[in-house]
N, C-alpha and C. Protein backbone atom coordinates (compact mmCIF):
# COMPACT_ATOMS: atom_id res chain seq x y z
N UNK A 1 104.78 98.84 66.78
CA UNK A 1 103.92 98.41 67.86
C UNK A 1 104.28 96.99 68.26
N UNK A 2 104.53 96.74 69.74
CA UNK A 2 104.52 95.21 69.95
C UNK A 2 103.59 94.30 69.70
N UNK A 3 103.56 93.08 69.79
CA UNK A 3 102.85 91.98 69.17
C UNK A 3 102.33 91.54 71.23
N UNK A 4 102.80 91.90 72.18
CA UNK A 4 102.90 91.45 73.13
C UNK A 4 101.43 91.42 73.52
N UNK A 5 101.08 90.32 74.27
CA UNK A 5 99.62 90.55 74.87
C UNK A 5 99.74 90.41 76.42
N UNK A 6 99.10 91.61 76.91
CA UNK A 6 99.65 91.87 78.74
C UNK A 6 98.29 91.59 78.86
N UNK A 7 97.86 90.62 80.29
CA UNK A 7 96.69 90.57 81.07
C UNK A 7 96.30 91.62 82.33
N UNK A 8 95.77 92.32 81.87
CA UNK A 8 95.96 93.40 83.33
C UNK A 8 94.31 92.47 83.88
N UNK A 9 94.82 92.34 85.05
CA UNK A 9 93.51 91.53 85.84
C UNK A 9 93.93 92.10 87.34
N UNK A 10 92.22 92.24 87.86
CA UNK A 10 92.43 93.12 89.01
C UNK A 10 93.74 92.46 90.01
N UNK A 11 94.22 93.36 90.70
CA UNK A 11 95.32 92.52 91.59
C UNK A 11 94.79 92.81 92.99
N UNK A 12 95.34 91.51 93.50
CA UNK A 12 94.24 90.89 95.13
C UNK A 12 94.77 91.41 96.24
N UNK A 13 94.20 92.25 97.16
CA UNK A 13 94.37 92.70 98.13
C UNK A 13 94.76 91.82 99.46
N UNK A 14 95.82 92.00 99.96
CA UNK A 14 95.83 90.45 101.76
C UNK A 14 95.57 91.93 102.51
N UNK A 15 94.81 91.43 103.62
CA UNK A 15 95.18 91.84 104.88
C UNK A 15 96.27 91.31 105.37
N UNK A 16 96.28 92.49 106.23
CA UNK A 16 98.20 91.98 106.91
C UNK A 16 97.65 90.67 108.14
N UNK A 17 98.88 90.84 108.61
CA UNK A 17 99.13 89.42 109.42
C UNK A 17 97.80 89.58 110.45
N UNK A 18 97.20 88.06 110.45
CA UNK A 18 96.48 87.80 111.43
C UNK A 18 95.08 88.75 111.80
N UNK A 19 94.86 89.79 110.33
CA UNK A 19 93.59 90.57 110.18
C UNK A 19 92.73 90.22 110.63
N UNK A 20 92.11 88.95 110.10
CA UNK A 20 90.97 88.57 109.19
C UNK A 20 90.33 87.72 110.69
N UNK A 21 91.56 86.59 111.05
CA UNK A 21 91.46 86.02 111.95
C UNK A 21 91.36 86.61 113.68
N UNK A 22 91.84 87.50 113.84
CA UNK A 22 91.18 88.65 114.77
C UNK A 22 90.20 88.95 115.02
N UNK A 23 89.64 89.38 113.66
CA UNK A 23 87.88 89.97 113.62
C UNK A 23 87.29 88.83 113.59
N UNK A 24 87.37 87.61 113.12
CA UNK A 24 86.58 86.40 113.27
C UNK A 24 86.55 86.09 115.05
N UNK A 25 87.62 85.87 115.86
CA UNK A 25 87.66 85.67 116.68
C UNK A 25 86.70 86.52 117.56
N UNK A 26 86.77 87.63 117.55
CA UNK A 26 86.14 88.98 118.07
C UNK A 26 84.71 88.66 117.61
N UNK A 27 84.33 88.72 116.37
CA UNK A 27 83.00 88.35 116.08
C UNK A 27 82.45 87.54 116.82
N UNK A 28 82.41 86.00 117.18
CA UNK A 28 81.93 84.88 117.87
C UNK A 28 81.86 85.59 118.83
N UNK A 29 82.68 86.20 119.72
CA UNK A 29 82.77 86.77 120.94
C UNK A 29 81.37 87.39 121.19
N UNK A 30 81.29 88.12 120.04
CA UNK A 30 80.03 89.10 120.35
C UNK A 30 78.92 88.33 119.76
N UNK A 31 78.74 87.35 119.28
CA UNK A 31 77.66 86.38 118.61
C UNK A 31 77.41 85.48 120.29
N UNK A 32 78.09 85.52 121.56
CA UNK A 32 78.20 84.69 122.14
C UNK A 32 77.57 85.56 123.22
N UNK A 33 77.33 86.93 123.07
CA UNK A 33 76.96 88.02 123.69
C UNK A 33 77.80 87.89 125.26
N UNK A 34 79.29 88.15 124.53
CA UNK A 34 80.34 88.18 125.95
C UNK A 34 80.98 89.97 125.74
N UNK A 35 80.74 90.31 124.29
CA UNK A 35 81.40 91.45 124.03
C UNK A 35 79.35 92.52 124.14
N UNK A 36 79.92 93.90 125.12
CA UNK A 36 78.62 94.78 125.56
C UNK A 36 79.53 95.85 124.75
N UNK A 37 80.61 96.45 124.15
CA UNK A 37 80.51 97.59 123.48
C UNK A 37 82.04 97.60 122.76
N UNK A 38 82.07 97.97 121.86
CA UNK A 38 83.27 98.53 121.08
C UNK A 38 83.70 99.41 119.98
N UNK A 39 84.99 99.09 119.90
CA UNK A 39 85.57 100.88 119.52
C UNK A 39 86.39 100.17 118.31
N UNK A 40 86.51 100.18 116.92
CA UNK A 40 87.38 99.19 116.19
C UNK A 40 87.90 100.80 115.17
N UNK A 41 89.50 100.39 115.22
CA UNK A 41 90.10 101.38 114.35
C UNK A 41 90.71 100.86 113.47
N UNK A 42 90.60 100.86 111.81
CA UNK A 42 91.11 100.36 110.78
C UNK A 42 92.12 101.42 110.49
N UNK A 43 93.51 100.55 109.54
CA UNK A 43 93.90 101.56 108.67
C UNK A 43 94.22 100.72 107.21
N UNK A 44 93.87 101.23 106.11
CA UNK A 44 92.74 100.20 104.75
C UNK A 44 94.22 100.51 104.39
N UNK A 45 93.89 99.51 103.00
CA UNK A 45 95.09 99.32 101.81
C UNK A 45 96.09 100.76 101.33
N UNK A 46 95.15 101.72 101.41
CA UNK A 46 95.12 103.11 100.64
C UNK A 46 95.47 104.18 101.73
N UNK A 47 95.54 103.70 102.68
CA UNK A 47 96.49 104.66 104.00
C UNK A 47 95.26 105.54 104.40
N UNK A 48 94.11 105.03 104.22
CA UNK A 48 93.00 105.88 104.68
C UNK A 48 92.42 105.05 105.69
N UNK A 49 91.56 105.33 106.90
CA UNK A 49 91.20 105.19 108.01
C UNK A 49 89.39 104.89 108.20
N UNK A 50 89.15 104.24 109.08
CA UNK A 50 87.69 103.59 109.50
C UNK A 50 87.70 103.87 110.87
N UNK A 51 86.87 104.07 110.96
CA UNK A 51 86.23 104.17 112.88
C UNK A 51 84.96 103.22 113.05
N UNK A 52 84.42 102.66 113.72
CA UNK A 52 83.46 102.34 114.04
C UNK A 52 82.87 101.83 115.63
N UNK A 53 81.91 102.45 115.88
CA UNK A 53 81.79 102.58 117.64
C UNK A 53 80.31 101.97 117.91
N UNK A 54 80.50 100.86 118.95
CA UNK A 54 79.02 100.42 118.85
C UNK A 54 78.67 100.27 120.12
N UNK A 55 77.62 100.83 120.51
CA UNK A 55 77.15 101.01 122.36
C UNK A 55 77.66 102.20 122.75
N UNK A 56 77.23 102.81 123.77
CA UNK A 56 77.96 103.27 124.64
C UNK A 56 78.17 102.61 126.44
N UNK A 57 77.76 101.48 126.31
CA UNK A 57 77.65 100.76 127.49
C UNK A 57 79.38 101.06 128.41
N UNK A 58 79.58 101.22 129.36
CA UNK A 58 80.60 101.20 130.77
C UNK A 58 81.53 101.80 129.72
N UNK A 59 81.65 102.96 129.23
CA UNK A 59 82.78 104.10 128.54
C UNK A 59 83.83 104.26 129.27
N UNK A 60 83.94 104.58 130.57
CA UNK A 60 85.00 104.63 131.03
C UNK A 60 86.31 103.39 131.10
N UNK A 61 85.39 102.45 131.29
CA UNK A 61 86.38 101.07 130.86
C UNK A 61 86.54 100.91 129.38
N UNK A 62 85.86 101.61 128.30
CA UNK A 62 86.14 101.80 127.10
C UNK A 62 87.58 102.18 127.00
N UNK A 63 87.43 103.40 127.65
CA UNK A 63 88.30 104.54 127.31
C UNK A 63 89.66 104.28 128.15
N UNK A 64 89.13 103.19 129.37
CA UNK A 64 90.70 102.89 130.12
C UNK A 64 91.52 102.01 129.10
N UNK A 65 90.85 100.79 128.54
CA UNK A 65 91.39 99.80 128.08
C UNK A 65 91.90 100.62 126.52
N UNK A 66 91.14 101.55 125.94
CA UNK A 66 91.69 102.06 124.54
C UNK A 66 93.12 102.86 124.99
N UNK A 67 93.68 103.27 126.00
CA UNK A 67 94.75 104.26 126.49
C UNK A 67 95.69 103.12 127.07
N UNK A 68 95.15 101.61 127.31
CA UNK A 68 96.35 101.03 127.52
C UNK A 68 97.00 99.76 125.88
N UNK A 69 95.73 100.20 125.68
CA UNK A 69 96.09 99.60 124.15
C UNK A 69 96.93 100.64 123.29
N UNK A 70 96.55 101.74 123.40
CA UNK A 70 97.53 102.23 122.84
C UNK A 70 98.96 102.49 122.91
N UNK A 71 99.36 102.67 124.74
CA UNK A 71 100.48 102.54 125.01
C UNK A 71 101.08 101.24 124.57
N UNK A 72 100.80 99.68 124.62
CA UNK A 72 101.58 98.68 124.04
C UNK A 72 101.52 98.11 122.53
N UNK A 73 100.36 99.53 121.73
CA UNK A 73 100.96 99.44 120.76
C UNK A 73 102.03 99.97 120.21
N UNK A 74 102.23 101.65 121.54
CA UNK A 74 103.48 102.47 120.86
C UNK A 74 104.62 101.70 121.62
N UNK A 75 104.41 100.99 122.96
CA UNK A 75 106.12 99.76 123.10
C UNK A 75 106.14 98.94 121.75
N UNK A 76 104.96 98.71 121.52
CA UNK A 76 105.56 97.15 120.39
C UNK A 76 105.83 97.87 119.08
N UNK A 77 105.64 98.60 118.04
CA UNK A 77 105.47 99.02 117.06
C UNK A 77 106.60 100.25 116.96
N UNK A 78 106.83 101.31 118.04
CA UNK A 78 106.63 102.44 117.36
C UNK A 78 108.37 102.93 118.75
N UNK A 79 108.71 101.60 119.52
CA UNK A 79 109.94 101.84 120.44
C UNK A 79 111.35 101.40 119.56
């Protein structure tokens, strides 16, 4: 048997680039009551997924701006 002593101590999770500071930014926004509804899509440490939808206030401009966000995420990411 080894003599070795290993520390297993939980190991620390980062959000990726510019997470944290996003949602802070976004937060004030809506603390400033400039943001009336939103749609936020996570994807967590563990390759598993979050939704969260708040209002249904002017949907159609929801739903325009979520279809052009998605197109320049598939130019930037996925071309």
């Amino acid at each position: 048997m080894s003599d070795k002593v290993v520390s297993l101590s939980e190991v620390k999770k980062e959000s990726g680039a510019n997470v944290v500071a996003t949602l802070e930014e976004m937060l004030e926004s809506a603390r400033r009551g400039e943001i009336v509804n939103c749609l936020i899509v996570t994807v967590n440490h563990d390759g598993t997924c979050t939704r969260a939808v708040a209002n249904g206030h002017q949907p159609f401009n929801l739903l325009g701006q979520l279809e052009d966000a998605k197109v320049s995420f598939m130019e930037s990411y996925l071309a």
